[in-house]
PDB file of N, CA and C in Angstrom:
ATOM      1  N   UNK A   1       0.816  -1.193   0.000  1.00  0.00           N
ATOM      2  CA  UNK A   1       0.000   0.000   0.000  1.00  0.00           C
ATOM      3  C   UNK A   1       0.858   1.255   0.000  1.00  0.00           C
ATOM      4  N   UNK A   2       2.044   0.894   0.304  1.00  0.00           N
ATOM      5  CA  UNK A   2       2.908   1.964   0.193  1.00  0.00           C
ATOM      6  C   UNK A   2       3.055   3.004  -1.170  1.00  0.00           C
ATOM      7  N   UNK A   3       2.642   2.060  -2.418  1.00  0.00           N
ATOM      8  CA  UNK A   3       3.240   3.001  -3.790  1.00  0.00           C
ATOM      9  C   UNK A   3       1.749   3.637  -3.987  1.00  0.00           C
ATOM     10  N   UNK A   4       0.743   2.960  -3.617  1.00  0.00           N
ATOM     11  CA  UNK A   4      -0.368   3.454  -4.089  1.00  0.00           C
ATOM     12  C   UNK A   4      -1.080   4.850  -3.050  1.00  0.00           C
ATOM     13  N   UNK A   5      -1.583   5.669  -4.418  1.00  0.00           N
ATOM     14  CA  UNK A   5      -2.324   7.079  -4.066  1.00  0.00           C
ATOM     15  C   UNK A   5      -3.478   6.314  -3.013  1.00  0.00           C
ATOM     16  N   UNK A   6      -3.505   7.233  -1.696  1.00  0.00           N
ATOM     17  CA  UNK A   6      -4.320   6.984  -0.915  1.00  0.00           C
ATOM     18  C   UNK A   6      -5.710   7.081  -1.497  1.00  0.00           C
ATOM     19  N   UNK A   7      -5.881   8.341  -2.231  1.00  0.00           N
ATOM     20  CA  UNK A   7      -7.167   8.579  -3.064  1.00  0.00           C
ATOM     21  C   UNK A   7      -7.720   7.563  -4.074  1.00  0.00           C
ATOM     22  N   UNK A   8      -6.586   6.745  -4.776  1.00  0.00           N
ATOM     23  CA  UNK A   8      -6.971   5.516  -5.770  1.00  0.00           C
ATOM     24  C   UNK A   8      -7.026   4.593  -4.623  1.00  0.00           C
ATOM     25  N   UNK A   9      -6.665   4.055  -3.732  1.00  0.00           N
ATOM     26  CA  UNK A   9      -7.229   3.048  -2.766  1.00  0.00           C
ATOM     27  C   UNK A   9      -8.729   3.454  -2.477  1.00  0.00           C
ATOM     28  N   UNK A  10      -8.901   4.317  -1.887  1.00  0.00           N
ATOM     29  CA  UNK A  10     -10.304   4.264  -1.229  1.00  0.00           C
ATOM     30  C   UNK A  10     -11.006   4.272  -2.151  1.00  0.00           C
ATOM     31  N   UNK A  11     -10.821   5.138  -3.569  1.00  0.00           N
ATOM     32  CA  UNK A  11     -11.752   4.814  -5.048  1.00  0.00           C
ATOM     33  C   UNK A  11     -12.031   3.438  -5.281  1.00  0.00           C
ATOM     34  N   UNK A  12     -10.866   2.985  -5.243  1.00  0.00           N
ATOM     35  CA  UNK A  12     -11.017   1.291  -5.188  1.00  0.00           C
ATOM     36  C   UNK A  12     -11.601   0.560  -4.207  1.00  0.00           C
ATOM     37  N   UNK A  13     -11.808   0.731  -3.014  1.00  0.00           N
ATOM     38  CA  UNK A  13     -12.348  -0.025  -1.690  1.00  0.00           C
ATOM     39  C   UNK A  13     -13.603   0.183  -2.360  1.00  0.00           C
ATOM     40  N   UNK A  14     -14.647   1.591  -2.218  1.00  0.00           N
ATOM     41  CA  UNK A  14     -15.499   2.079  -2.724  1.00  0.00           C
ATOM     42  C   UNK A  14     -16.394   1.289  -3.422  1.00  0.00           C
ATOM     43  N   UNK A  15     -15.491   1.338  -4.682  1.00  0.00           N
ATOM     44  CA  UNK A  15     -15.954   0.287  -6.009  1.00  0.00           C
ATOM     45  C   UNK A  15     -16.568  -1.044  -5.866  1.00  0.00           C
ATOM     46  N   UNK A  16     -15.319  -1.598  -5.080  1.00  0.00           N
ATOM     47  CA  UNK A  16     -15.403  -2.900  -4.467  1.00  0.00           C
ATOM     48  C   UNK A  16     -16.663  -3.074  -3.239  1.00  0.00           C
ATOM     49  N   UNK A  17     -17.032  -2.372  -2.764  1.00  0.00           N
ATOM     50  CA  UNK A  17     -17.989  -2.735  -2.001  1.00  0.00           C
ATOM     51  C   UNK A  17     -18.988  -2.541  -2.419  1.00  0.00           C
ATOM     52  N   UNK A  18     -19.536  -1.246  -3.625  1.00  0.00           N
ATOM     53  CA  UNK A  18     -20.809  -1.018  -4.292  1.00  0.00           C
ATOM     54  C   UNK A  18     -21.249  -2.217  -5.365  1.00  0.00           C
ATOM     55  N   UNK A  19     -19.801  -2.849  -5.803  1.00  0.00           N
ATOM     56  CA  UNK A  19     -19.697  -3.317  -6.766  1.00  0.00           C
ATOM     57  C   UNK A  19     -20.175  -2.867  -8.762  1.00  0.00           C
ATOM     58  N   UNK A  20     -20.109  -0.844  -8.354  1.00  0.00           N
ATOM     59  CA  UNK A  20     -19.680  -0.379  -9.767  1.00  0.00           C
ATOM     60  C   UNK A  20     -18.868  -0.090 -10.149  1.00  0.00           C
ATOM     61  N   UNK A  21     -19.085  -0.180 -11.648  1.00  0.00           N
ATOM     62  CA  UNK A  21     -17.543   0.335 -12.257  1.00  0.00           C
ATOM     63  C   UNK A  21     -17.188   1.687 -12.339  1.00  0.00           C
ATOM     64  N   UNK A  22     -16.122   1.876 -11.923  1.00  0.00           N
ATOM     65  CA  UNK A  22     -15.414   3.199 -11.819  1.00  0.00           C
ATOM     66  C   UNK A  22     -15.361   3.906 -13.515  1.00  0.00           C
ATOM     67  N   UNK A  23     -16.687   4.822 -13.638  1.00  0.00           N
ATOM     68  CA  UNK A  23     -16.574   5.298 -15.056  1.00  0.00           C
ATOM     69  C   UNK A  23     -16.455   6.870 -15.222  1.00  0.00           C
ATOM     70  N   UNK A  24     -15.633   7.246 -14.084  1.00  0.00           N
ATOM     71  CA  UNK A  24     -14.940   8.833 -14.314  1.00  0.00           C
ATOM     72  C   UNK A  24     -13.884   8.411 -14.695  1.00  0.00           C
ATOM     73  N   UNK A  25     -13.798   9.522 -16.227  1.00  0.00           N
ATOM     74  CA  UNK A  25     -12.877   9.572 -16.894  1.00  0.00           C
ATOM     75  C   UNK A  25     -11.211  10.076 -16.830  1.00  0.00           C
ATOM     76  N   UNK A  26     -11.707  11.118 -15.631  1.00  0.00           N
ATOM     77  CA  UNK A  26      -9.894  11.468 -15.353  1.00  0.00           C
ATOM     78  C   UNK A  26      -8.927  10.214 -14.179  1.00  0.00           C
ATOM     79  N   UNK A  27     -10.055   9.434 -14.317  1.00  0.00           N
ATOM     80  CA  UNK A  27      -9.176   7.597 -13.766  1.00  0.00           C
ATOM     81  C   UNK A  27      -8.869   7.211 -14.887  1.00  0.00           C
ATOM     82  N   UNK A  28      -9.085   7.164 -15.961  1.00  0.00           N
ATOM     83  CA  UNK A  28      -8.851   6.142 -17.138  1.00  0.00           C
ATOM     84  C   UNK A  28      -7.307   6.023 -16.964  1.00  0.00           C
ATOM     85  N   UNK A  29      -6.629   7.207 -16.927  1.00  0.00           N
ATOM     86  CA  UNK A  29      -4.918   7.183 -17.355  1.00  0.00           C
ATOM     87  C   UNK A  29      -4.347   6.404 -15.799  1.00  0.00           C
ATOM     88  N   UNK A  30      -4.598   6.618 -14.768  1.00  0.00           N
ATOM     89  CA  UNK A  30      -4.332   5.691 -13.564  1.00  0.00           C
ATOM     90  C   UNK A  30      -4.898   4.277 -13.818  1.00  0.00           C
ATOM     91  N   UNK A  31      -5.044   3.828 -15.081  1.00  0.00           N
ATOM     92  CA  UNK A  31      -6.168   2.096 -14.076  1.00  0.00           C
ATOM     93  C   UNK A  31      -4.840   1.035 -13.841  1.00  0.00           C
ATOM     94  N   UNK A  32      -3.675   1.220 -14.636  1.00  0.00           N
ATOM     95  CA  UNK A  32      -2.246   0.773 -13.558  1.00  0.00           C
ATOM     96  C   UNK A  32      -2.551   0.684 -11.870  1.00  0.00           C
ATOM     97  N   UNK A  33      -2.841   1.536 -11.566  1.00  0.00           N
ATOM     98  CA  UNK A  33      -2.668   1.860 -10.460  1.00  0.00           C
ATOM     99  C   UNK A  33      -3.848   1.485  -9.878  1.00  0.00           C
ATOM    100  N   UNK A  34      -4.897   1.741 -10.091  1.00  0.00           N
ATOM    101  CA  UNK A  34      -6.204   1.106  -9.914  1.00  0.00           C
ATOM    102  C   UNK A  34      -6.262  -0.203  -9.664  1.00  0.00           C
ATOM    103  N   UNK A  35      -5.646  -0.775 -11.133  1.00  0.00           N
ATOM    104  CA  UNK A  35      -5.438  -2.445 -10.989  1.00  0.00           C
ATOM    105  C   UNK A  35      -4.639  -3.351  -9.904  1.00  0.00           C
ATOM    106  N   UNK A  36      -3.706  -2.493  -9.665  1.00  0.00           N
ATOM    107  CA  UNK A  36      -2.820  -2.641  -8.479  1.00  0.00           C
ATOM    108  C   UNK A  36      -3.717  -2.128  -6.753  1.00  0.00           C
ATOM    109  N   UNK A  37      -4.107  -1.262  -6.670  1.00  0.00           N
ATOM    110  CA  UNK A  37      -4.830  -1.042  -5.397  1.00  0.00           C
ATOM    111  C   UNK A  37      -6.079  -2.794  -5.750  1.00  0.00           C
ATOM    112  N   UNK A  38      -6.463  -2.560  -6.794  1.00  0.00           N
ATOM    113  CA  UNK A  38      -7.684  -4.105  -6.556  1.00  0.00           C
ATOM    114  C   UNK A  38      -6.793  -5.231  -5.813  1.00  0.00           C
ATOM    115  N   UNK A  39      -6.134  -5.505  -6.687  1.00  0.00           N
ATOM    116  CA  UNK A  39      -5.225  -6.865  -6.437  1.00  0.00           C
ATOM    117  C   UNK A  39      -4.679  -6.886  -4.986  1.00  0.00           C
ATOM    118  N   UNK A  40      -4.357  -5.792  -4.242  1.00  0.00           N
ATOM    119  CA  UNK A  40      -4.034  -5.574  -3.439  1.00  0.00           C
ATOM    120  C   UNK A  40      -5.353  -5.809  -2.427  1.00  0.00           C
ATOM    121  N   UNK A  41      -6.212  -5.026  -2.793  1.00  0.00           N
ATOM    122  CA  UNK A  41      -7.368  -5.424  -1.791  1.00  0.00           C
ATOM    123  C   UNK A  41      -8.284  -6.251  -1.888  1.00  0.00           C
ATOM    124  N   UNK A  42      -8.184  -6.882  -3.358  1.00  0.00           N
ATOM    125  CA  UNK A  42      -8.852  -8.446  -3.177  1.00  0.00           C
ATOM    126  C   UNK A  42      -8.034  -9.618  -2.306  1.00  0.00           C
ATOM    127  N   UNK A  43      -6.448  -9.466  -2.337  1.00  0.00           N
ATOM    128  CA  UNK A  43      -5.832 -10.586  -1.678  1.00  0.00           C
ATOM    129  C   UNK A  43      -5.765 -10.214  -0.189  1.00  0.00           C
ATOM    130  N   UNK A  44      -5.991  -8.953   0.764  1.00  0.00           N
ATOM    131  CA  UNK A  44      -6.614  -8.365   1.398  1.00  0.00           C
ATOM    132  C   UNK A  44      -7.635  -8.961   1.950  1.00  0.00           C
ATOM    133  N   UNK A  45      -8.440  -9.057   1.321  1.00  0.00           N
ATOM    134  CA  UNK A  45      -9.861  -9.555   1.584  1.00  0.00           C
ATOM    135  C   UNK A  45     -10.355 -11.243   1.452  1.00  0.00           C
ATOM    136  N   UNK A  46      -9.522 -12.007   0.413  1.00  0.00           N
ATOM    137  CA  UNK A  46      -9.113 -13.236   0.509  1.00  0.00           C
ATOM    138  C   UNK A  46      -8.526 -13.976   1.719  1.00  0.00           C
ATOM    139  N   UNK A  47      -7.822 -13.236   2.190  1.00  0.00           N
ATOM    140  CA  UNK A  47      -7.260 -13.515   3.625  1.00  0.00           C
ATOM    141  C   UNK A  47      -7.802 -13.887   4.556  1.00  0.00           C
ATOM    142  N   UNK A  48      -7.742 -14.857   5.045  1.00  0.00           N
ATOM    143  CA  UNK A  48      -8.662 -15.320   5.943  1.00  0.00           C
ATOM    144  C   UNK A  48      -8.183 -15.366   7.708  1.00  0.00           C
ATOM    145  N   UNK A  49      -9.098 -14.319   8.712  1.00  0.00           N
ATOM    146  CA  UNK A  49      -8.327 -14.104   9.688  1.00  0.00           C
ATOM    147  C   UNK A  49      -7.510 -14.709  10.428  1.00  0.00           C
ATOM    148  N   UNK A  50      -8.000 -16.556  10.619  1.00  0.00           N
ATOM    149  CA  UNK A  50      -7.252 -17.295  11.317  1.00  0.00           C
ATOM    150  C   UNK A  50      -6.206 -17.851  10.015  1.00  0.00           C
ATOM    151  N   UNK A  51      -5.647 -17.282   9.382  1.00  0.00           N
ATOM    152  CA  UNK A  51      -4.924 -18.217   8.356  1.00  0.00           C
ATOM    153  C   UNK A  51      -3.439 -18.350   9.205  1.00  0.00           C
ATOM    154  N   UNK A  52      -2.782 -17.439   9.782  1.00  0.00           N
ATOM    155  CA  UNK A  52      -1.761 -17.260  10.869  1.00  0.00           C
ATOM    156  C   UNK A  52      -1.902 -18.138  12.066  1.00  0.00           C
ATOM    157  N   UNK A  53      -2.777 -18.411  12.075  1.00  0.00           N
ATOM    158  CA  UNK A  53      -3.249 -19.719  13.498  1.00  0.00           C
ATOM    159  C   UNK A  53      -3.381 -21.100  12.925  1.00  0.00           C
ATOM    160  N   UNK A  54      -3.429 -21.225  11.486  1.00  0.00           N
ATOM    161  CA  UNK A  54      -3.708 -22.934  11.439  1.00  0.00           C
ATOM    162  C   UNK A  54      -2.374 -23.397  11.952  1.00  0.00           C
ATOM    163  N   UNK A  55      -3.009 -24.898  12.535  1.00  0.00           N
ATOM    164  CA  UNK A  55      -1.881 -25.569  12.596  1.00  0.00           C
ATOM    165  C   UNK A  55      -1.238 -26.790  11.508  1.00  0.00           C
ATOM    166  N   UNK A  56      -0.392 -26.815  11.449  1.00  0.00           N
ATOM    167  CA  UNK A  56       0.638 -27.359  10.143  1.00  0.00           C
ATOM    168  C   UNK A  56      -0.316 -28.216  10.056  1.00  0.00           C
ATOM    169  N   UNK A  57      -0.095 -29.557   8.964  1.00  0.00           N
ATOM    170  CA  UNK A  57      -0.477 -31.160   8.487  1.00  0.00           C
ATOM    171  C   UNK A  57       0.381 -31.812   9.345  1.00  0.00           C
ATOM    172  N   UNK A  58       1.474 -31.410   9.204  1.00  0.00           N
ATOM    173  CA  UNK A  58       2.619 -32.286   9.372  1.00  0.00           C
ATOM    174  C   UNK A  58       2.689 -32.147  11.377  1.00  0.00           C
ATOM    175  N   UNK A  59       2.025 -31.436  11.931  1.00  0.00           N
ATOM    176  CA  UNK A  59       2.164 -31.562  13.284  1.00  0.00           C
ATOM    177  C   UNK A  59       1.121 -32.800  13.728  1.00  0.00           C
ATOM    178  N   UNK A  60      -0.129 -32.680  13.041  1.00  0.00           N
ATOM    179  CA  UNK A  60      -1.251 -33.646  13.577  1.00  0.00           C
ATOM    180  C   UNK A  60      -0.439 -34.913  13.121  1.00  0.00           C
ATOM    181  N   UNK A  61      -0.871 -35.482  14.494  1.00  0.00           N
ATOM    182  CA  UNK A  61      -0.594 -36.891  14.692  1.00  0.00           C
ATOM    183  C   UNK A  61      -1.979 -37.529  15.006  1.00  0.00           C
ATOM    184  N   UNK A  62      -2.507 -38.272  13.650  1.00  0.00           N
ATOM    185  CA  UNK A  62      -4.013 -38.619  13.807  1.00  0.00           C
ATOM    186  C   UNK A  62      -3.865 -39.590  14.947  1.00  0.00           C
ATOM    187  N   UNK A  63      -4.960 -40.205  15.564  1.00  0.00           N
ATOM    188  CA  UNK A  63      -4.537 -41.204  16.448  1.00  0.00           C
ATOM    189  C   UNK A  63      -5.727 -42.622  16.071  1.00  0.00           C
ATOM    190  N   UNK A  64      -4.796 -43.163  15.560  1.00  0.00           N
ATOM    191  CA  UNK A  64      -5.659 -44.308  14.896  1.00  0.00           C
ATOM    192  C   UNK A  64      -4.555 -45.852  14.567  1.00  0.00           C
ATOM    193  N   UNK A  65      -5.257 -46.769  14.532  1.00  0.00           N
ATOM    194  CA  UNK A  65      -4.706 -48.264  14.590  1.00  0.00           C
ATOM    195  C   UNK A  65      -5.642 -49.185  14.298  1.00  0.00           C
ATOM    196  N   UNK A  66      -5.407 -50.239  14.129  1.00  0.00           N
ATOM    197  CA  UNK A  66      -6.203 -51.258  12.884  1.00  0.00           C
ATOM    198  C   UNK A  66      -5.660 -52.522  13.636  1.00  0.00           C
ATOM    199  N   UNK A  67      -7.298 -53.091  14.451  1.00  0.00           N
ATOM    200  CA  UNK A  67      -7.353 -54.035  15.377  1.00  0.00           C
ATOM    201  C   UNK A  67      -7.666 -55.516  14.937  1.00  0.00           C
ATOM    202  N   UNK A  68      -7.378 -56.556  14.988  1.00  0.00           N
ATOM    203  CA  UNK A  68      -7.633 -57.918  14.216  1.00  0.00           C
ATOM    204  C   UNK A  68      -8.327 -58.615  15.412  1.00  0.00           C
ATOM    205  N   UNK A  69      -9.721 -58.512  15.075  1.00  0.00           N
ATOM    206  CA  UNK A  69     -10.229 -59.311  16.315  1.00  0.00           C
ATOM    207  C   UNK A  69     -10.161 -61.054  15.746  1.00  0.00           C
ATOM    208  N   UNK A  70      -9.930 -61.709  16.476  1.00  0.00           N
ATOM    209  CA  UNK A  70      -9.354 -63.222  16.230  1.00  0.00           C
ATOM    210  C   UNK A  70     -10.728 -63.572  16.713  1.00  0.00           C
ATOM    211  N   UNK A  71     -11.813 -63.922  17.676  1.00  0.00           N
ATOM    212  CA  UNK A  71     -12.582 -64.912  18.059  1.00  0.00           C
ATOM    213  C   UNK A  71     -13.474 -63.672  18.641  1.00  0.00           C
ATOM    214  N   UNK A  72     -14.931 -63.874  18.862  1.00  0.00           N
ATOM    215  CA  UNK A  72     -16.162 -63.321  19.946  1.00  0.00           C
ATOM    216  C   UNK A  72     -16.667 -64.783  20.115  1.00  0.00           C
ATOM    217  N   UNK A  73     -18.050 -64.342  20.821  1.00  0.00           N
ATOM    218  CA  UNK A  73     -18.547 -65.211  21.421  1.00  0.00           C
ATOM    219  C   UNK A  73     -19.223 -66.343  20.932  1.00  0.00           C
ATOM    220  N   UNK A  74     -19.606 -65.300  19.209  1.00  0.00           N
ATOM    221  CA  UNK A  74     -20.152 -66.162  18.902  1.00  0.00           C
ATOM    222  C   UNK A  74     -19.861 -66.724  17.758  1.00  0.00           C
ATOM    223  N   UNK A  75     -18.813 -66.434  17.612  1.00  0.00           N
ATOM    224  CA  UNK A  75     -18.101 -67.169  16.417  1.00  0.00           C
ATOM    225  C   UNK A  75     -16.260 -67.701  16.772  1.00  0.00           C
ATOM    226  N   UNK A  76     -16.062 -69.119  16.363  1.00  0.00           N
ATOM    227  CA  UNK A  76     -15.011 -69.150  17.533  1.00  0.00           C
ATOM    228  C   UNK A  76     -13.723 -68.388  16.260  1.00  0.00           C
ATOM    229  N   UNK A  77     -13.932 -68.436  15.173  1.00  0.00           N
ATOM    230  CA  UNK A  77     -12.769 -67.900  14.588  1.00  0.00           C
ATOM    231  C   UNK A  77     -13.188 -66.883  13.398  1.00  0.00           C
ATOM    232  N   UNK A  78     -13.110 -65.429  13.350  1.00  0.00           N
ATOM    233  CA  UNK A  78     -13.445 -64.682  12.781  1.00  0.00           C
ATOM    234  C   UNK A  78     -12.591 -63.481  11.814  1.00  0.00           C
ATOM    235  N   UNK A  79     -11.051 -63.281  12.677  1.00  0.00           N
ATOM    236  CA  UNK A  79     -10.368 -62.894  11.761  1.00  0.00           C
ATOM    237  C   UNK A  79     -10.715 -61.177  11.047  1.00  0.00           C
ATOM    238  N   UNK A  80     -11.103 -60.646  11.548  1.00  0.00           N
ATOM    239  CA  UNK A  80     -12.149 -59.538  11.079  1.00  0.00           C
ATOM    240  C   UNK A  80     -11.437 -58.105  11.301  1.00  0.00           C
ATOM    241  N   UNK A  81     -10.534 -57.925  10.080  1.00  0.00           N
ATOM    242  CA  UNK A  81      -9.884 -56.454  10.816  1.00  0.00           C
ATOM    243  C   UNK A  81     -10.908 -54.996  10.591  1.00  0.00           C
ATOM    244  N   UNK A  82     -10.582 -54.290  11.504  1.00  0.00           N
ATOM    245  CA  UNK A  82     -11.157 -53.137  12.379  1.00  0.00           C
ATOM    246  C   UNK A  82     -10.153 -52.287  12.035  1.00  0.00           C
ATOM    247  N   UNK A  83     -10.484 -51.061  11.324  1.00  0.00           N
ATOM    248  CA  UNK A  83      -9.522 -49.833  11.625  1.00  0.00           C
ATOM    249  C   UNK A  83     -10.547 -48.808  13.006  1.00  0.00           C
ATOM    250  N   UNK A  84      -9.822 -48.647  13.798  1.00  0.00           N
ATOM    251  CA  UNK A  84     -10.061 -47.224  14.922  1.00  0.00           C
ATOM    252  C   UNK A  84      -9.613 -46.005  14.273  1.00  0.00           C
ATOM    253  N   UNK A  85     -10.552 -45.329  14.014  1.00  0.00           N
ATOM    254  CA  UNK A  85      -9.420 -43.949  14.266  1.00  0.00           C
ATOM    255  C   UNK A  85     -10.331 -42.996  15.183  1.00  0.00           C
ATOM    256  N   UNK A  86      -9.795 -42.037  15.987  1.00  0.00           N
ATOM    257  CA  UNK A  86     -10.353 -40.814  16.559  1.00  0.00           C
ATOM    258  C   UNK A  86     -10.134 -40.021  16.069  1.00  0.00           C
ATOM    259  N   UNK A  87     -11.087 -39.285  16.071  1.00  0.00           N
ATOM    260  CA  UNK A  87     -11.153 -37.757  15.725  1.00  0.00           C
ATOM    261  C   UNK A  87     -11.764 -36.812  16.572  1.00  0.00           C
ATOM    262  N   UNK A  88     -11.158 -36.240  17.204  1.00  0.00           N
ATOM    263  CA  UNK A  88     -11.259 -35.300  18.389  1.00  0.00           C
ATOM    264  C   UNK A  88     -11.529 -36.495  19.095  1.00  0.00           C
ATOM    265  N   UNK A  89     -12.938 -36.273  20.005  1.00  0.00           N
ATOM    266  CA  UNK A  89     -13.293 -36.980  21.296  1.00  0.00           C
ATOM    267  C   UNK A  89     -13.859 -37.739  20.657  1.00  0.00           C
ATOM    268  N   UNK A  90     -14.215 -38.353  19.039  1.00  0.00           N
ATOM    269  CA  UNK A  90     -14.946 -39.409  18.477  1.00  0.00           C
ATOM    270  C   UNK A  90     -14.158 -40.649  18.079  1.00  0.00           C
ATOM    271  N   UNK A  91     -14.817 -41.689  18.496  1.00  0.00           N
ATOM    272  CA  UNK A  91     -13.879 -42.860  18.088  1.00  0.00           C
ATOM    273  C   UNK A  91     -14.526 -43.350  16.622  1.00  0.00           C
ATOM    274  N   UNK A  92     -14.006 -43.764  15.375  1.00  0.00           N
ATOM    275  CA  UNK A  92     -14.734 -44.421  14.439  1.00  0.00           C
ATOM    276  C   UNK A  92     -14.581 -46.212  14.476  1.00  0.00           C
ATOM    277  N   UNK A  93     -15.514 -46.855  14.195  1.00  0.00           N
ATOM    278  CA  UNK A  93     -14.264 -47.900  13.439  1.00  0.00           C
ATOM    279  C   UNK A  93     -14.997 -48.488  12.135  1.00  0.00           C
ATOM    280  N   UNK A  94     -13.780 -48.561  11.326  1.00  0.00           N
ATOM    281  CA  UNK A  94     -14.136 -48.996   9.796  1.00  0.00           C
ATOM    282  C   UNK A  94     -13.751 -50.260   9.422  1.00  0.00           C
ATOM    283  N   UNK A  95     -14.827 -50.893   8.595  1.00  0.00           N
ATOM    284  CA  UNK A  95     -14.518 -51.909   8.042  1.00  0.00           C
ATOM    285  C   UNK A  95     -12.796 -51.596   7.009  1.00  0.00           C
ATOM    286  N   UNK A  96     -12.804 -52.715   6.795  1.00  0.00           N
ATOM    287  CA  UNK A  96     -11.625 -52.541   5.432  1.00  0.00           C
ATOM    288  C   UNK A  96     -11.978 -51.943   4.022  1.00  0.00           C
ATOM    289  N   UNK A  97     -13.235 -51.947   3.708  1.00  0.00           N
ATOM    290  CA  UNK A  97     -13.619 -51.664   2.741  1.00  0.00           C
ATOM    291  C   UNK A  97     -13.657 -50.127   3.031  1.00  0.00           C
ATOM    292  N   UNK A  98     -14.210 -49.726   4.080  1.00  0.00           N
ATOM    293  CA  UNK A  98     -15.099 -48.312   4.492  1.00  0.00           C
ATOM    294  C   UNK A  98     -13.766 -47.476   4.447  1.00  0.00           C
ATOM    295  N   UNK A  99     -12.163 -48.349   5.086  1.00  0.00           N
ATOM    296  CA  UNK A  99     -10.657 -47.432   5.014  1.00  0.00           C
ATOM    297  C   UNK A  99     -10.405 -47.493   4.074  1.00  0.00           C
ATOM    298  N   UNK A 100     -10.985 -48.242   3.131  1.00  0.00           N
ATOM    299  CA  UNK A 100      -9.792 -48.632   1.717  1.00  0.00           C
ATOM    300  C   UNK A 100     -10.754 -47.149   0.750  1.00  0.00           C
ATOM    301  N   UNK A 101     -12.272 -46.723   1.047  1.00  0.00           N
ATOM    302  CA  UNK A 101     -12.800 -46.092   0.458  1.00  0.00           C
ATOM    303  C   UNK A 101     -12.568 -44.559   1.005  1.00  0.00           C
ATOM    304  N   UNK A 102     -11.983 -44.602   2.365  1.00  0.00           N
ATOM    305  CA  UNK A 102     -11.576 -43.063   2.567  1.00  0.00           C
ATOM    306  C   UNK A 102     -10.245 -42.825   2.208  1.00  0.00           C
ATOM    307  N   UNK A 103      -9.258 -44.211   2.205  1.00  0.00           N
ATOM    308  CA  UNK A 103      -7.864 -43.591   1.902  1.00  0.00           C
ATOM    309  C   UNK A 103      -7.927 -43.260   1.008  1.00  0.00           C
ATOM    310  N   UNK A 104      -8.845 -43.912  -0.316  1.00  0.00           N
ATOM    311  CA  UNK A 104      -8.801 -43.389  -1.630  1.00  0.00           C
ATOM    312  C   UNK A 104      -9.153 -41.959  -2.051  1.00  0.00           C
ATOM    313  N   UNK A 105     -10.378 -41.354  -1.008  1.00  0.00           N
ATOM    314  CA  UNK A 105     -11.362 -40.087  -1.274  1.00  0.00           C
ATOM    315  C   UNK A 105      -9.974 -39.306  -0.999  1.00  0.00           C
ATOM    316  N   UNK A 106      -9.128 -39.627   0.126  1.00  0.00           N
ATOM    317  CA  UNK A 106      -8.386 -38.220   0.376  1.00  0.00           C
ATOM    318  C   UNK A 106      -7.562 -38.544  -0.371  1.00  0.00           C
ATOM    319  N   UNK A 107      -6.906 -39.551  -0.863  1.00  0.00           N
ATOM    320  CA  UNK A 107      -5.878 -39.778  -1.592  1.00  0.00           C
ATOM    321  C   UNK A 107      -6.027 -38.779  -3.537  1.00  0.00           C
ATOM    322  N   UNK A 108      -7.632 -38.779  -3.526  1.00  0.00           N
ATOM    323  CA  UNK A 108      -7.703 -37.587  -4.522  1.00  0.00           C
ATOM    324  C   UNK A 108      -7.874 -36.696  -4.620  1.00  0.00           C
ATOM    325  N   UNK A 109      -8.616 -36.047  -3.238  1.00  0.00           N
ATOM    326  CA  UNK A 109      -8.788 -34.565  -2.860  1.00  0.00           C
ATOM    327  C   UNK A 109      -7.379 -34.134  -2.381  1.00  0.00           C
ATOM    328  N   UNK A 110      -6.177 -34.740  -2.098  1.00  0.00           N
ATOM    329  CA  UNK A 110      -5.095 -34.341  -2.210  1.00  0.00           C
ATOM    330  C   UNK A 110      -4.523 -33.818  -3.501  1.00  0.00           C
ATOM    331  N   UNK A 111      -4.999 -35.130  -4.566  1.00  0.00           N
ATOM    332  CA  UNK A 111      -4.399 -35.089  -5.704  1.00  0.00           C
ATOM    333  C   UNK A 111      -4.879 -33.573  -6.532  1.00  0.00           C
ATOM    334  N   UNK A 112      -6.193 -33.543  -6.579  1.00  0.00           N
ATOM    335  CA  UNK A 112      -6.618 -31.925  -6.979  1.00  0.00           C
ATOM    336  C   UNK A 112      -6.304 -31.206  -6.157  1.00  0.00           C
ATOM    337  N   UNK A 113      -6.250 -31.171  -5.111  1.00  0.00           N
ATOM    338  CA  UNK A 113      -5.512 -29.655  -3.937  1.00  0.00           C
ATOM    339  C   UNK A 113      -4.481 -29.747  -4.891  1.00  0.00           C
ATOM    340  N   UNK A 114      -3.212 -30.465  -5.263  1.00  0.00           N
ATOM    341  CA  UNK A 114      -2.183 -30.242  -5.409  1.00  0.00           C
ATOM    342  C   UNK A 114      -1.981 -29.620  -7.080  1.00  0.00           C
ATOM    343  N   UNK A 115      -2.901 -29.934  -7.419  1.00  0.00           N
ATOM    344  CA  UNK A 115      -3.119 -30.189  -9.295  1.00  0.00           C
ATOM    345  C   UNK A 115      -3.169 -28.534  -9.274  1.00  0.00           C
ATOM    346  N   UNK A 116      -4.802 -28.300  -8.912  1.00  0.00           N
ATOM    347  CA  UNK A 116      -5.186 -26.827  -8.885  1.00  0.00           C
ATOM    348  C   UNK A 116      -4.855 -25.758  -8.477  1.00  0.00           C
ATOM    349  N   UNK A 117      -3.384 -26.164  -7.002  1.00  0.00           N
ATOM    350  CA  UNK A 117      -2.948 -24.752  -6.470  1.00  0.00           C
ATOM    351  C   UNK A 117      -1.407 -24.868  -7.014  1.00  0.00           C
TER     352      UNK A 117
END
């Protein structure tokens, strides 16, 4: 905000909040500068307040493990693996099919996060 005319910022805030177009003509020869105050106060406004507070990926340590129950009561041999995972104060548990169908979901909503940004 430093290079830009205080007067073309607030023209621009202005704009941006009425959402009209700026059609006085002694702006035409500034829209450099214009274009630059937007960009400036759309990424401004993109900003999202807690974005300085998330915490990393790489700190969470999910807390989850994948249990093989061998026998119940009523079956003497069953063999039946169990994934646990928690999330916050919730415990899940998934079949193999139900983990094999979320590792995949995030395994592609990763893949487009990564594609698209």
């Amino acid at each position: 905000m430093d290079n830009i005319d205080p007067e073309i910022l607030e023209l621009t805030r202005q704009h941006m909040q009425s959402g009209r177009q700026i059609t006085d003509e002694k702006y035409r020869s500034r829209l450099p500068e214009i274009t630059a105050a937007y960009r400036l106060l759309q990424a401004e406004k993109d900003e999202t307040p807690d974005f300085k507070q998330r915490v990393s990926v790489d700190t969470l340590k999910p807390d989850w493990k994948i249990s093989v129950v061998a026998c119940n009561e009523s079956v003497n041999k069953s063999l039946h693996p169990v994934a646990e995972l928690s999330i916050g104060d919730q415990r899940v548990e998934l079949s193999v099919e139900q983990l094999s169908n979320l590792r995949y979901t995030v395994a592609m909503l990763m893949h487009r996060f990564h594609h698209y940004v």
